[in-house]
PDB file of N, CA and C in Angstrom:
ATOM      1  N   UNK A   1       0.879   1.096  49.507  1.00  0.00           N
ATOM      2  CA  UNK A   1       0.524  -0.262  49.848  1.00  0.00           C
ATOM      3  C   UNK A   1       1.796  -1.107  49.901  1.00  0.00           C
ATOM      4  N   UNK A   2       1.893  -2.152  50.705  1.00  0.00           N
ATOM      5  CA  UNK A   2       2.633  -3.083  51.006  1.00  0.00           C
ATOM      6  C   UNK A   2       2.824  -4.030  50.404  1.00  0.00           C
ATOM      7  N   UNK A   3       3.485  -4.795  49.930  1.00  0.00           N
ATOM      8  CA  UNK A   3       3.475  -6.264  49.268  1.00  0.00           C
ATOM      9  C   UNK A   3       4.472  -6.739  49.988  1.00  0.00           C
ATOM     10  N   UNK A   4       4.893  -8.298  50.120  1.00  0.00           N
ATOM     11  CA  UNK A   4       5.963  -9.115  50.420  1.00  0.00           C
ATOM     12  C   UNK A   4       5.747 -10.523  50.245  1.00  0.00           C
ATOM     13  N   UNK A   5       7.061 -11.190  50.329  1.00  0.00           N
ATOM     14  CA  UNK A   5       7.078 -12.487  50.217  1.00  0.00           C
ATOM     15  C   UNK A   5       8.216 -13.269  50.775  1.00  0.00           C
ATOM     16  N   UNK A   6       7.874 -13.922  51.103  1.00  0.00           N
ATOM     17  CA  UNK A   6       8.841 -14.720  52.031  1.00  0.00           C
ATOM     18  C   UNK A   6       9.628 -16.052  51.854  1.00  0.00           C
ATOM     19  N   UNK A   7      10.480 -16.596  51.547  1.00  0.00           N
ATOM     20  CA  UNK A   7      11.173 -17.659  51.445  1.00  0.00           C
ATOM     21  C   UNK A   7      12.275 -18.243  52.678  1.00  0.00           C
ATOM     22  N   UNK A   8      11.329 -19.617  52.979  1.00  0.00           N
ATOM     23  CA  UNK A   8      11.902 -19.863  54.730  1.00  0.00           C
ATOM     24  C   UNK A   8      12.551 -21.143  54.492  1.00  0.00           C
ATOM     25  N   UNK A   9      13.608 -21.929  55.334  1.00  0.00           N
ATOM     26  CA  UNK A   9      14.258 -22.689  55.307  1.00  0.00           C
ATOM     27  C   UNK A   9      15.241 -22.056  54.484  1.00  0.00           C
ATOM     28  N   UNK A  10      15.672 -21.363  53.288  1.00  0.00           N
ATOM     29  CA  UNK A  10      16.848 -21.193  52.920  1.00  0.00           C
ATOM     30  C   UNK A  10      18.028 -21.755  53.330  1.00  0.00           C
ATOM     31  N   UNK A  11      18.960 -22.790  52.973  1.00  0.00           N
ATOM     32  CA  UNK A  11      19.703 -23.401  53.316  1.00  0.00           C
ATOM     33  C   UNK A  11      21.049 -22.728  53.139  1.00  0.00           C
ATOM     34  N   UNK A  12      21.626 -21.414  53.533  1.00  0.00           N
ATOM     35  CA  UNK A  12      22.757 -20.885  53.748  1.00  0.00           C
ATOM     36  C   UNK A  12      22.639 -20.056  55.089  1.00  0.00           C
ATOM     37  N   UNK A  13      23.629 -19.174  55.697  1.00  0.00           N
ATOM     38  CA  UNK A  13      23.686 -18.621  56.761  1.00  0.00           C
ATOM     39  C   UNK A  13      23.421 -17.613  56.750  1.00  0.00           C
ATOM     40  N   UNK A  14      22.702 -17.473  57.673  1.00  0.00           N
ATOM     41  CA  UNK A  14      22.046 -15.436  57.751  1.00  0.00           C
ATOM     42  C   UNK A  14      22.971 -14.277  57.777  1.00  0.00           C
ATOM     43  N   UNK A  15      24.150 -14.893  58.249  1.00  0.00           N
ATOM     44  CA  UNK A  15      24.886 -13.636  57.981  1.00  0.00           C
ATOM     45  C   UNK A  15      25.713 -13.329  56.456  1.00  0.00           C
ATOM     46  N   UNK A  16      25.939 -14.451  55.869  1.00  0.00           N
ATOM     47  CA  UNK A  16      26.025 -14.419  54.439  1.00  0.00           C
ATOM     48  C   UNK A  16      24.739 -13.821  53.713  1.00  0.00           C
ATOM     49  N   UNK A  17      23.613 -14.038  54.121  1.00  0.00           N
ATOM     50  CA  UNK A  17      22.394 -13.522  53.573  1.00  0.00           C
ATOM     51  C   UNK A  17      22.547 -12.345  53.762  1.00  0.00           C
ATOM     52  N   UNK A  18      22.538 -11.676  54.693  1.00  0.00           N
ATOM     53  CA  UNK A  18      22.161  -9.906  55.181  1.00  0.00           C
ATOM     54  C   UNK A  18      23.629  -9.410  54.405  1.00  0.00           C
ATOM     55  N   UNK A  19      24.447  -9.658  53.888  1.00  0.00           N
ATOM     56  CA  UNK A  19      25.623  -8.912  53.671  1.00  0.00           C
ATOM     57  C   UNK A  19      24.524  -8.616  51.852  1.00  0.00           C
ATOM     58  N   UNK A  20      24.468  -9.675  51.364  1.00  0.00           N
ATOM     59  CA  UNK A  20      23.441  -9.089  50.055  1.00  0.00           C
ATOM     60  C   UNK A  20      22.381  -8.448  50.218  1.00  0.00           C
ATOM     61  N   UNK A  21      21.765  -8.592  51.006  1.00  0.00           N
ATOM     62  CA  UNK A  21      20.725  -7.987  51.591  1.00  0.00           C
ATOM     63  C   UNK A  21      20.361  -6.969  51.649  1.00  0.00           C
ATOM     64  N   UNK A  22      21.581  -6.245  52.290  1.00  0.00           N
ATOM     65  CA  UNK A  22      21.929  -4.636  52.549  1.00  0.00           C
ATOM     66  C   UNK A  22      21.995  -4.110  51.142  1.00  0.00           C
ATOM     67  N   UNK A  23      22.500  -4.102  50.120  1.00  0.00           N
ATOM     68  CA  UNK A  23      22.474  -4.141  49.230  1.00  0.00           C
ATOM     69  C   UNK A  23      21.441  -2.818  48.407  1.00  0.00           C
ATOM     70  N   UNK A  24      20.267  -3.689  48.686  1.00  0.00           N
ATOM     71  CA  UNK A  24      19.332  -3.904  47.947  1.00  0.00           C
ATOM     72  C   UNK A  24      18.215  -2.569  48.966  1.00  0.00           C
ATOM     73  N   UNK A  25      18.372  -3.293  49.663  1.00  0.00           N
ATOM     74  CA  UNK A  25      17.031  -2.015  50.593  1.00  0.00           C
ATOM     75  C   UNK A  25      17.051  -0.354  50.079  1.00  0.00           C
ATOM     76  N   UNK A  26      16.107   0.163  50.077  1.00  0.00           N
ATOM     77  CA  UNK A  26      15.747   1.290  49.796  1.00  0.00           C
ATOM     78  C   UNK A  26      15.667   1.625  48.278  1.00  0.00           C
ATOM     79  N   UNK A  27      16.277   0.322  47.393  1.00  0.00           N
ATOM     80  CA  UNK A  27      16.612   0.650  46.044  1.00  0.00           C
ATOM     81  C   UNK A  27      15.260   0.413  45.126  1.00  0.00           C
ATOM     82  N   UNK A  28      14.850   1.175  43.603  1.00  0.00           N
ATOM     83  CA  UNK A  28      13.468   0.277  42.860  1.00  0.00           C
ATOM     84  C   UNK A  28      14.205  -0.971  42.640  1.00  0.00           C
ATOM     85  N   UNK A  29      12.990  -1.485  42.559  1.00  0.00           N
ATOM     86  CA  UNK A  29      12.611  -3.140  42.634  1.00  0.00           C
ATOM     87  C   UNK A  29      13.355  -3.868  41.685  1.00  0.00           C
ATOM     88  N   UNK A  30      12.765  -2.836  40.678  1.00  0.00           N
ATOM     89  CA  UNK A  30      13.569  -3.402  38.929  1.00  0.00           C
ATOM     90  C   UNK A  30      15.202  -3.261  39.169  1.00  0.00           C
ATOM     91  N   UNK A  31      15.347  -2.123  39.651  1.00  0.00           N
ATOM     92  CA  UNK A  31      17.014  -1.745  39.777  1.00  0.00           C
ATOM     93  C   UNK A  31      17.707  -2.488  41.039  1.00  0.00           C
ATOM     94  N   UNK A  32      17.370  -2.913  41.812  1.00  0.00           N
ATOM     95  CA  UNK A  32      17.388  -4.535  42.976  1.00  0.00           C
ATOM     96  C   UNK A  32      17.851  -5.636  41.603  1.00  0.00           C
ATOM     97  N   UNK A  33      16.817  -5.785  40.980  1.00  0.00           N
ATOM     98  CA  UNK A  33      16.709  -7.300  40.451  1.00  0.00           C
ATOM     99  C   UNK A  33      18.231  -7.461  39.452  1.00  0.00           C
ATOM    100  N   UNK A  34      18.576  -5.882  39.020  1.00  0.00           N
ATOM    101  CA  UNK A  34      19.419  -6.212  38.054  1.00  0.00           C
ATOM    102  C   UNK A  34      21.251  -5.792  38.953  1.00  0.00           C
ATOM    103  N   UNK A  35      20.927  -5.377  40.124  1.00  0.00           N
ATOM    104  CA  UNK A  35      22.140  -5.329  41.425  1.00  0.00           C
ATOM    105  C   UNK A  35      22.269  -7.157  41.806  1.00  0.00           C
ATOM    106  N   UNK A  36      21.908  -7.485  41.727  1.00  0.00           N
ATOM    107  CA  UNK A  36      21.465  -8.244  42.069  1.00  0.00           C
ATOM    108  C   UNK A  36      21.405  -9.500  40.982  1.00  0.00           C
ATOM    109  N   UNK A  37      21.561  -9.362  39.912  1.00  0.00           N
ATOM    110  CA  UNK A  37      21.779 -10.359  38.787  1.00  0.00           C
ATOM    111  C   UNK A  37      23.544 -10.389  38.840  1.00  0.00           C
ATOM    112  N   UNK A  38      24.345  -9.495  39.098  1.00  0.00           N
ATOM    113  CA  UNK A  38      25.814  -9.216  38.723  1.00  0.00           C
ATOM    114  C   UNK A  38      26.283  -9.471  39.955  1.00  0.00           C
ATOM    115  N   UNK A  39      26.040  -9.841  40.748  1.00  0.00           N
ATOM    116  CA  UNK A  39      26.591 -10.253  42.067  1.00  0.00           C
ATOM    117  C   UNK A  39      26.011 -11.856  42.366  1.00  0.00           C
ATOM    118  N   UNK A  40      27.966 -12.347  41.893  1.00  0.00           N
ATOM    119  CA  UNK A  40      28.227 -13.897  41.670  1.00  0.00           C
ATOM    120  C   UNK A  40      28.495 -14.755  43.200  1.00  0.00           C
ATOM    121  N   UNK A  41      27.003 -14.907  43.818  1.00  0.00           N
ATOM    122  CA  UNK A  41      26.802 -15.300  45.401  1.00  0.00           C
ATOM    123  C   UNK A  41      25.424 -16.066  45.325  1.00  0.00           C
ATOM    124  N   UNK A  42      25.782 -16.971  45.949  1.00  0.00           N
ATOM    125  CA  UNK A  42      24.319 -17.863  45.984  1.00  0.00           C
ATOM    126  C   UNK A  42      23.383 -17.377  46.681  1.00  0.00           C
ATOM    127  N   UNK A  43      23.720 -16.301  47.766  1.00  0.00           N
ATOM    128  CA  UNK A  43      22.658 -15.916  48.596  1.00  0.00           C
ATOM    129  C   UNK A  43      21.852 -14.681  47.743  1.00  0.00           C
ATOM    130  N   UNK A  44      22.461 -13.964  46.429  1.00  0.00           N
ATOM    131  CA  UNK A  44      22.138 -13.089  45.620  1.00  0.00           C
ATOM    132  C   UNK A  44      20.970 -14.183  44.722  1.00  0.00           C
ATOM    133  N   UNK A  45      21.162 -14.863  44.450  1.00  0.00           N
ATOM    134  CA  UNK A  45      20.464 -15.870  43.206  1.00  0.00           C
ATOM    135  C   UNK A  45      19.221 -15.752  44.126  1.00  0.00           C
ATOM    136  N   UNK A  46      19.200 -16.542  45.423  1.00  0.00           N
ATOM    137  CA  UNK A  46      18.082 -16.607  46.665  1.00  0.00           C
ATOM    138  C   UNK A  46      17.681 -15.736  46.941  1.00  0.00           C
ATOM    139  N   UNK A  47      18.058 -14.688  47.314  1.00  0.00           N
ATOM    140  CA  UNK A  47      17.351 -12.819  47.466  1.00  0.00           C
ATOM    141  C   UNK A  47      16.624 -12.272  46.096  1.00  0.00           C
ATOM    142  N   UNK A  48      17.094 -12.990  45.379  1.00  0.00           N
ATOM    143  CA  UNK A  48      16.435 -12.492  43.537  1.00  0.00           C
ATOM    144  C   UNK A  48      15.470 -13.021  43.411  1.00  0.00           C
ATOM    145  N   UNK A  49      15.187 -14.300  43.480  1.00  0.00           N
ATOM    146  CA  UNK A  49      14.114 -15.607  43.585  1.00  0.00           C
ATOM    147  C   UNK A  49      13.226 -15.161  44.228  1.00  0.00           C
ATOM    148  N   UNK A  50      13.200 -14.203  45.756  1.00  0.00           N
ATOM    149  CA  UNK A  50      11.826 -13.812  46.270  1.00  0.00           C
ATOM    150  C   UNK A  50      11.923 -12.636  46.271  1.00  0.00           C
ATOM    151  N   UNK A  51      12.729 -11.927  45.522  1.00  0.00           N
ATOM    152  CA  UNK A  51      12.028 -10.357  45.175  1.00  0.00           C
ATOM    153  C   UNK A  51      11.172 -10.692  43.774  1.00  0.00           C
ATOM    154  N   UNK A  52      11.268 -11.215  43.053  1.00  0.00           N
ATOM    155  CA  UNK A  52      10.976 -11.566  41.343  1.00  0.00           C
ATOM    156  C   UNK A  52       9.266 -12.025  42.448  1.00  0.00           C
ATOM    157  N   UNK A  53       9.568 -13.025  43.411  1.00  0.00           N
ATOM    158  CA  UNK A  53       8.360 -13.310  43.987  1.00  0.00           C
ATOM    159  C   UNK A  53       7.475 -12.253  44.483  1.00  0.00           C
ATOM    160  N   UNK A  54       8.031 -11.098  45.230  1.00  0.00           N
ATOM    161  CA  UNK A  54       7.165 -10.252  45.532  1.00  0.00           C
ATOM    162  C   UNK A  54       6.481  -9.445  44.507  1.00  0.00           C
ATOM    163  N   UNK A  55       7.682  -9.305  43.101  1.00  0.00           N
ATOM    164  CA  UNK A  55       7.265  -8.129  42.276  1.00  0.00           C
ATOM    165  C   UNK A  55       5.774  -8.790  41.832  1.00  0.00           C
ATOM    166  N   UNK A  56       5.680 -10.213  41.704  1.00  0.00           N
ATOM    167  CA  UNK A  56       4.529 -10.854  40.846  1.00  0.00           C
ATOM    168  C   UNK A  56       3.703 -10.346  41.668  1.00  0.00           C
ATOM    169  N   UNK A  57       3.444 -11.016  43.189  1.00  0.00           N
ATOM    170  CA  UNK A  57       3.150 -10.739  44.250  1.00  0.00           C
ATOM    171  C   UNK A  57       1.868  -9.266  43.988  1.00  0.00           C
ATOM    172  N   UNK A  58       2.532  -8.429  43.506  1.00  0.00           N
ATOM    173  CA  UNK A  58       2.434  -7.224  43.732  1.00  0.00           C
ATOM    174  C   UNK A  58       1.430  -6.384  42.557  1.00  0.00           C
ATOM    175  N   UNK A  59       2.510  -7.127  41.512  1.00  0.00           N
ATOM    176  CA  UNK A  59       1.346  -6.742  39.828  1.00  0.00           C
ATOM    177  C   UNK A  59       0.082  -7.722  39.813  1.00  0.00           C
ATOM    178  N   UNK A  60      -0.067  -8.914  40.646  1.00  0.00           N
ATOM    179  CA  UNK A  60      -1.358  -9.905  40.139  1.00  0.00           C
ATOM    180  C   UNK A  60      -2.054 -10.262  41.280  1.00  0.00           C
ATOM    181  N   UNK A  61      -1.812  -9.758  42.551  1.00  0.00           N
ATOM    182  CA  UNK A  61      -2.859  -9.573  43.701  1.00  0.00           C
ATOM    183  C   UNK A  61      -3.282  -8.403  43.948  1.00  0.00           C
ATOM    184  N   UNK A  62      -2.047  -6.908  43.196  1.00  0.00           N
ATOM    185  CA  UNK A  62      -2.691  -5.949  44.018  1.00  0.00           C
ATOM    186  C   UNK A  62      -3.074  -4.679  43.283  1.00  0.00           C
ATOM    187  N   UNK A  63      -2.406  -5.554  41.586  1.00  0.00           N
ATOM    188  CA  UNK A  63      -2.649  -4.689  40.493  1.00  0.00           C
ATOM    189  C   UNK A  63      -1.821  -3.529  40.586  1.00  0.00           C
ATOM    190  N   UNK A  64      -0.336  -3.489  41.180  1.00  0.00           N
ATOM    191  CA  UNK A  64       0.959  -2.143  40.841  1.00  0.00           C
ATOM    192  C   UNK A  64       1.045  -2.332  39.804  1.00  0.00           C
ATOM    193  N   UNK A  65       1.618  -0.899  39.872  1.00  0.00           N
ATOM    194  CA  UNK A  65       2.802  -1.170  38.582  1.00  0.00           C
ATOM    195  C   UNK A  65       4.482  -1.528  38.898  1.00  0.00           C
ATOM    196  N   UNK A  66       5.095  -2.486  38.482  1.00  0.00           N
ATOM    197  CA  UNK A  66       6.627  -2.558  38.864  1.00  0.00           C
ATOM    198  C   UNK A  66       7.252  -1.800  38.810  1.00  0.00           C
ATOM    199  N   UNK A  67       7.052  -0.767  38.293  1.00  0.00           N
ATOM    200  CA  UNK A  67       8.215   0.275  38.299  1.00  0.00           C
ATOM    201  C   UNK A  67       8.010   1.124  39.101  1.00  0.00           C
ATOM    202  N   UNK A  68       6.451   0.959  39.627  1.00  0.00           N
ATOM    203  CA  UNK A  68       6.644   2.191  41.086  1.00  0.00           C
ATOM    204  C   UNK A  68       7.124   1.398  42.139  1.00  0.00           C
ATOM    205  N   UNK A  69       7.310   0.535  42.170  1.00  0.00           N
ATOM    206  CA  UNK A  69       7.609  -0.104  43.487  1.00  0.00           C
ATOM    207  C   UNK A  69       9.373  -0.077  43.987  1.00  0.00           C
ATOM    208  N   UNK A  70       9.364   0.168  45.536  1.00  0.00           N
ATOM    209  CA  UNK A  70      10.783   0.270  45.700  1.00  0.00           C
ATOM    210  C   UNK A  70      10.680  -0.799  46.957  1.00  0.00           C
ATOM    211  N   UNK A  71      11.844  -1.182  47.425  1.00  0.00           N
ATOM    212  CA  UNK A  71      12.477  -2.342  48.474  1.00  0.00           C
ATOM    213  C   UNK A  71      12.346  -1.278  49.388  1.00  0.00           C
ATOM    214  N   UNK A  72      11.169  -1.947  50.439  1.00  0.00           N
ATOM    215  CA  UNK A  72      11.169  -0.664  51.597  1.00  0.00           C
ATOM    216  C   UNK A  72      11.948  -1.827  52.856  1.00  0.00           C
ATOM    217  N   UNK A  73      12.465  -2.737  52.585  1.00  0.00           N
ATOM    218  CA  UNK A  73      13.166  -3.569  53.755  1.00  0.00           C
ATOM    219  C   UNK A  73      13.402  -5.489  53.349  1.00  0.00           C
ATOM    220  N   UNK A  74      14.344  -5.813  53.346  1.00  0.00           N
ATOM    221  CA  UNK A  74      14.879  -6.831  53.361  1.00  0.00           C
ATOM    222  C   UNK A  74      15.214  -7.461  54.151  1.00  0.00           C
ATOM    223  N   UNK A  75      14.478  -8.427  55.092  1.00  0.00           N
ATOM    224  CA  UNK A  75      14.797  -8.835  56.560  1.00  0.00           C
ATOM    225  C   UNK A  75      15.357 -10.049  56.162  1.00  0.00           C
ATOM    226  N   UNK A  76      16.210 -10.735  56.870  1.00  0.00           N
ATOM    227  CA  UNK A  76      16.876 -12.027  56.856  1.00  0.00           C
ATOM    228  C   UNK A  76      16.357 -12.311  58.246  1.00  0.00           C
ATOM    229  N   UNK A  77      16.364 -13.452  58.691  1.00  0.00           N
ATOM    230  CA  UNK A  77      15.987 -14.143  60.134  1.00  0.00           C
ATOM    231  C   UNK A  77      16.494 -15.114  60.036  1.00  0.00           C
ATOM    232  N   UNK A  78      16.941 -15.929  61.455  1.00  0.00           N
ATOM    233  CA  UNK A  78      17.582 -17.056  61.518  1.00  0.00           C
ATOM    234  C   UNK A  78      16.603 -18.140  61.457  1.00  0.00           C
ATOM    235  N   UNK A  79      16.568 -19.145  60.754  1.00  0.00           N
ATOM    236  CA  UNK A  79      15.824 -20.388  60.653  1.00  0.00           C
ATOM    237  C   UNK A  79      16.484 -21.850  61.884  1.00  0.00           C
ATOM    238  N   UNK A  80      15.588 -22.611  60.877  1.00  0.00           N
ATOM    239  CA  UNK A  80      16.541 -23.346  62.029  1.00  0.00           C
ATOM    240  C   UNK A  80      17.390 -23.925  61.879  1.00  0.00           C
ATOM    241  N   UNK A  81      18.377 -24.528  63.034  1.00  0.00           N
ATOM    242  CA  UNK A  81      20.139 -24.966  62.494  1.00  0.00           C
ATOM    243  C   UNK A  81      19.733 -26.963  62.733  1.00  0.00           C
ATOM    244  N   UNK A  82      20.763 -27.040  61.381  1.00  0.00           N
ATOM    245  CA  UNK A  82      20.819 -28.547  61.855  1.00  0.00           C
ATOM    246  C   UNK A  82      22.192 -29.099  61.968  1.00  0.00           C
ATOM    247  N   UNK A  83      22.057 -29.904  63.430  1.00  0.00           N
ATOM    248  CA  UNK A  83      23.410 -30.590  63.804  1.00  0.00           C
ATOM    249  C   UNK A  83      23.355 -31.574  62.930  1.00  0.00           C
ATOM    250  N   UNK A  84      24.863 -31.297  63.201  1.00  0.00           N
ATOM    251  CA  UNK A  84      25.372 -32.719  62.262  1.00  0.00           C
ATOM    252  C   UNK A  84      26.998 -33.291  63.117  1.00  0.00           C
ATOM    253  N   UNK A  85      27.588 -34.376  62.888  1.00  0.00           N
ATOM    254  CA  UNK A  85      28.929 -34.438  63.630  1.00  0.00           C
ATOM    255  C   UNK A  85      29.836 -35.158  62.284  1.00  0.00           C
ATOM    256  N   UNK A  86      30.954 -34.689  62.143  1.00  0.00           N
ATOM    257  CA  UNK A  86      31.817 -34.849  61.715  1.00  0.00           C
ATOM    258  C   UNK A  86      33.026 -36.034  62.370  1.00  0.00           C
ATOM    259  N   UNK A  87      33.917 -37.026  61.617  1.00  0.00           N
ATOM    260  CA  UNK A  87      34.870 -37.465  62.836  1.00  0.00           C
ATOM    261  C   UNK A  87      35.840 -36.865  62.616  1.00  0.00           C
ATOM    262  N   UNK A  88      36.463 -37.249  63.714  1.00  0.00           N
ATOM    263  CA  UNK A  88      37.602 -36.082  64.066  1.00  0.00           C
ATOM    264  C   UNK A  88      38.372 -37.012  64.340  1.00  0.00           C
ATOM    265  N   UNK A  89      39.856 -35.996  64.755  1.00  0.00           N
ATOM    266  CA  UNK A  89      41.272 -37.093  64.984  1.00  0.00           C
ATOM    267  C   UNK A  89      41.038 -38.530  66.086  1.00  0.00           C
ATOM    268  N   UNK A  90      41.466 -39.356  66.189  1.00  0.00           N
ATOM    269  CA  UNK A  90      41.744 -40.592  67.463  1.00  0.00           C
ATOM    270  C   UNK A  90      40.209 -41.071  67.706  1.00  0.00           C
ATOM    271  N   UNK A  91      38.836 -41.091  66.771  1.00  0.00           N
ATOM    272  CA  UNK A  91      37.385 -41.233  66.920  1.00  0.00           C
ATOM    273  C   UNK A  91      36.941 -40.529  67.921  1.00  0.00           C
ATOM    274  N   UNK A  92      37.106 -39.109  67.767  1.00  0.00           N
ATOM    275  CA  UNK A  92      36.467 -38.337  68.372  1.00  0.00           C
ATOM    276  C   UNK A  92      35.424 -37.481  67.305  1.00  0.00           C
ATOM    277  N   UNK A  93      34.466 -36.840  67.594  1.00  0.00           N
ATOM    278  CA  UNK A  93      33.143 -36.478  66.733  1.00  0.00           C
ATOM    279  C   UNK A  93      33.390 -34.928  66.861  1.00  0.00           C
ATOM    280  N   UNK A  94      33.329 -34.008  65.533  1.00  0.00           N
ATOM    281  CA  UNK A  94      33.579 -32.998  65.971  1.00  0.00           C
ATOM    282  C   UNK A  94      32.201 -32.561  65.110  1.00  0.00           C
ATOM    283  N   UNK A  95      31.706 -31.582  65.701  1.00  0.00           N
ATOM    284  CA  UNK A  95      30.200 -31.100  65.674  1.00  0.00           C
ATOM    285  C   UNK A  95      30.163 -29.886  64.306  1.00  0.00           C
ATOM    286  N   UNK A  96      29.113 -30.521  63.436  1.00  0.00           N
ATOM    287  CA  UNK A  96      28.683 -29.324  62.423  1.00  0.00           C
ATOM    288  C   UNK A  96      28.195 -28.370  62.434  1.00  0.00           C
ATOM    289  N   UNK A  97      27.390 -27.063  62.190  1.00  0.00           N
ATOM    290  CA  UNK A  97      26.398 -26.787  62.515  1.00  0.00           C
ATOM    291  C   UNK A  97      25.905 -26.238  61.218  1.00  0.00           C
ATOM    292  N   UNK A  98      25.253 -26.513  60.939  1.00  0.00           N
ATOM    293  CA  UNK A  98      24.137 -25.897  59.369  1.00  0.00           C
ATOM    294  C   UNK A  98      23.589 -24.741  59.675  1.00  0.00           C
ATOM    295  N   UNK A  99      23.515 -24.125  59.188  1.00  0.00           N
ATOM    296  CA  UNK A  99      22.373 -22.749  59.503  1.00  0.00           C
ATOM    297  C   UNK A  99      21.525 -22.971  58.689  1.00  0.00           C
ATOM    298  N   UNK A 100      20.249 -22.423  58.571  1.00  0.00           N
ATOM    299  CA  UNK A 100      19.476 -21.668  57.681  1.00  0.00           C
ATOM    300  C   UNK A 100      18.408 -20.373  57.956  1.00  0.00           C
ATOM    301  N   UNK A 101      17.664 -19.827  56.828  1.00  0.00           N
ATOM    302  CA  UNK A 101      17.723 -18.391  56.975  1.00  0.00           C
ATOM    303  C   UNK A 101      16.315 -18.613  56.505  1.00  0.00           C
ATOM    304  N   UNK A 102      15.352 -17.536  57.207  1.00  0.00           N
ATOM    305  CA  UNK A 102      14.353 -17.033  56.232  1.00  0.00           C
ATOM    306  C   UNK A 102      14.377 -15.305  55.670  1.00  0.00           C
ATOM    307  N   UNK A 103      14.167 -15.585  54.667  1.00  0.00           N
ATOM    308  CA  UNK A 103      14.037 -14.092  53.514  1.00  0.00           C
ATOM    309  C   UNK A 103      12.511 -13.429  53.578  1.00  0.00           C
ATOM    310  N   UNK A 104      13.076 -12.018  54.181  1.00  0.00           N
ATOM    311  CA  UNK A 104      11.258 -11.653  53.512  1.00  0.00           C
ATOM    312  C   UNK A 104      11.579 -10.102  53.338  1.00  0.00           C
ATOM    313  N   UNK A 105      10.922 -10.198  52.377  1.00  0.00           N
ATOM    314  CA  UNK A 105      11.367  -8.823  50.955  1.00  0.00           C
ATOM    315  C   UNK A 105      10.032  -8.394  51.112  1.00  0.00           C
ATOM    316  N   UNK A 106       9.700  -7.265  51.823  1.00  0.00           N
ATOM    317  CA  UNK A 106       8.812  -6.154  51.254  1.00  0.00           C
ATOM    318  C   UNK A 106       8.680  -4.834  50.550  1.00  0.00           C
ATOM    319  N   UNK A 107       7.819  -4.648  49.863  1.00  0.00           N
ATOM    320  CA  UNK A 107       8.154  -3.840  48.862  1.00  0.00           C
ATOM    321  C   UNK A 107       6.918  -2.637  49.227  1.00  0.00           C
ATOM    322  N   UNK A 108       7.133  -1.567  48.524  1.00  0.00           N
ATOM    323  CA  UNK A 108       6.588  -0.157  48.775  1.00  0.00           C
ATOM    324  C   UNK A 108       5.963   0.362  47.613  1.00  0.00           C
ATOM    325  N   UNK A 109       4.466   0.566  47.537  1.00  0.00           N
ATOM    326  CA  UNK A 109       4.579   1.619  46.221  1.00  0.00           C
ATOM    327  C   UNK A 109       4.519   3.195  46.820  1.00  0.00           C
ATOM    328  N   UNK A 110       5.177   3.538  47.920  1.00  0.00           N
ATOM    329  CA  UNK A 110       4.986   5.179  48.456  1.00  0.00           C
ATOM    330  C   UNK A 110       3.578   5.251  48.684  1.00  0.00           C
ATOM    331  N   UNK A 111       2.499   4.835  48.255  1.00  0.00           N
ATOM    332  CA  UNK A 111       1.262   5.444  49.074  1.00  0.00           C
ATOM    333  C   UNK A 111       1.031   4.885  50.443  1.00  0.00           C
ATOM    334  N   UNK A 112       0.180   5.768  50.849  1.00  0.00           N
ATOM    335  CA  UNK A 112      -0.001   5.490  52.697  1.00  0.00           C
ATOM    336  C   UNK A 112      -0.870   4.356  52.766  1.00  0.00           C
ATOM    337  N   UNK A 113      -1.513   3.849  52.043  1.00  0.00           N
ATOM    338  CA  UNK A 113      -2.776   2.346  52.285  1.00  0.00           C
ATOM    339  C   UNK A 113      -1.651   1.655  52.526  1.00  0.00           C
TER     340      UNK A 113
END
């Protein structure tokens, strides 16, 4: 069976996201959470926040157990960007761009349902 959870708007950049990201896929859940405690990155704190979400996710909607469960995929997606302008030399406007990301962590207990 499947579980996941998703955390959207994330306010950092997707490609900073997927570099932690990678990380983590294919690994147990529990052994994610604690890869993942020791890696000093804000996008790690944010990838932890909705795996901890899925594990609940998982023990109190679908009745697992956490320790069978493994990270069967960690998708990052691009959210949406917000402009912004900066000034620049002689009042000229030089353009920001914000990213943000959505997270969605699904998790595996190996059976086929």
């Amino acid at each position: 069976m499947e579980v996941q959870a998703i955390t959207r708007y994330a306010r950092m950049s997707p490609k900073k996201m997927r570099e932690v990201s990678r990380i983590i896929q294919g690994r147990k859940a529990a052994a994610a959470v604690d890869y993942l405690a020791l890696i000093p990155r804000k996008s790690a704190r944010l990838i932890a926040k909705t795996l901890k979400s899925a594990i609940a996710n998982a023990e109190n909607n679908n009745n697992l157990a956490a320790d069978s469960l493994t990270v069967k995929f960690a998708l990052i997606e691009n959210g949406p960007v917000l402009k912004r302008f900066k000034a620049g030399a002689k009042g000229s406007a030089k353009p920001r761009v914000k990213k943000m990301s959505h997270i969605r962590i699904v998790l595996s207990d190996g059976s086929a349902n």
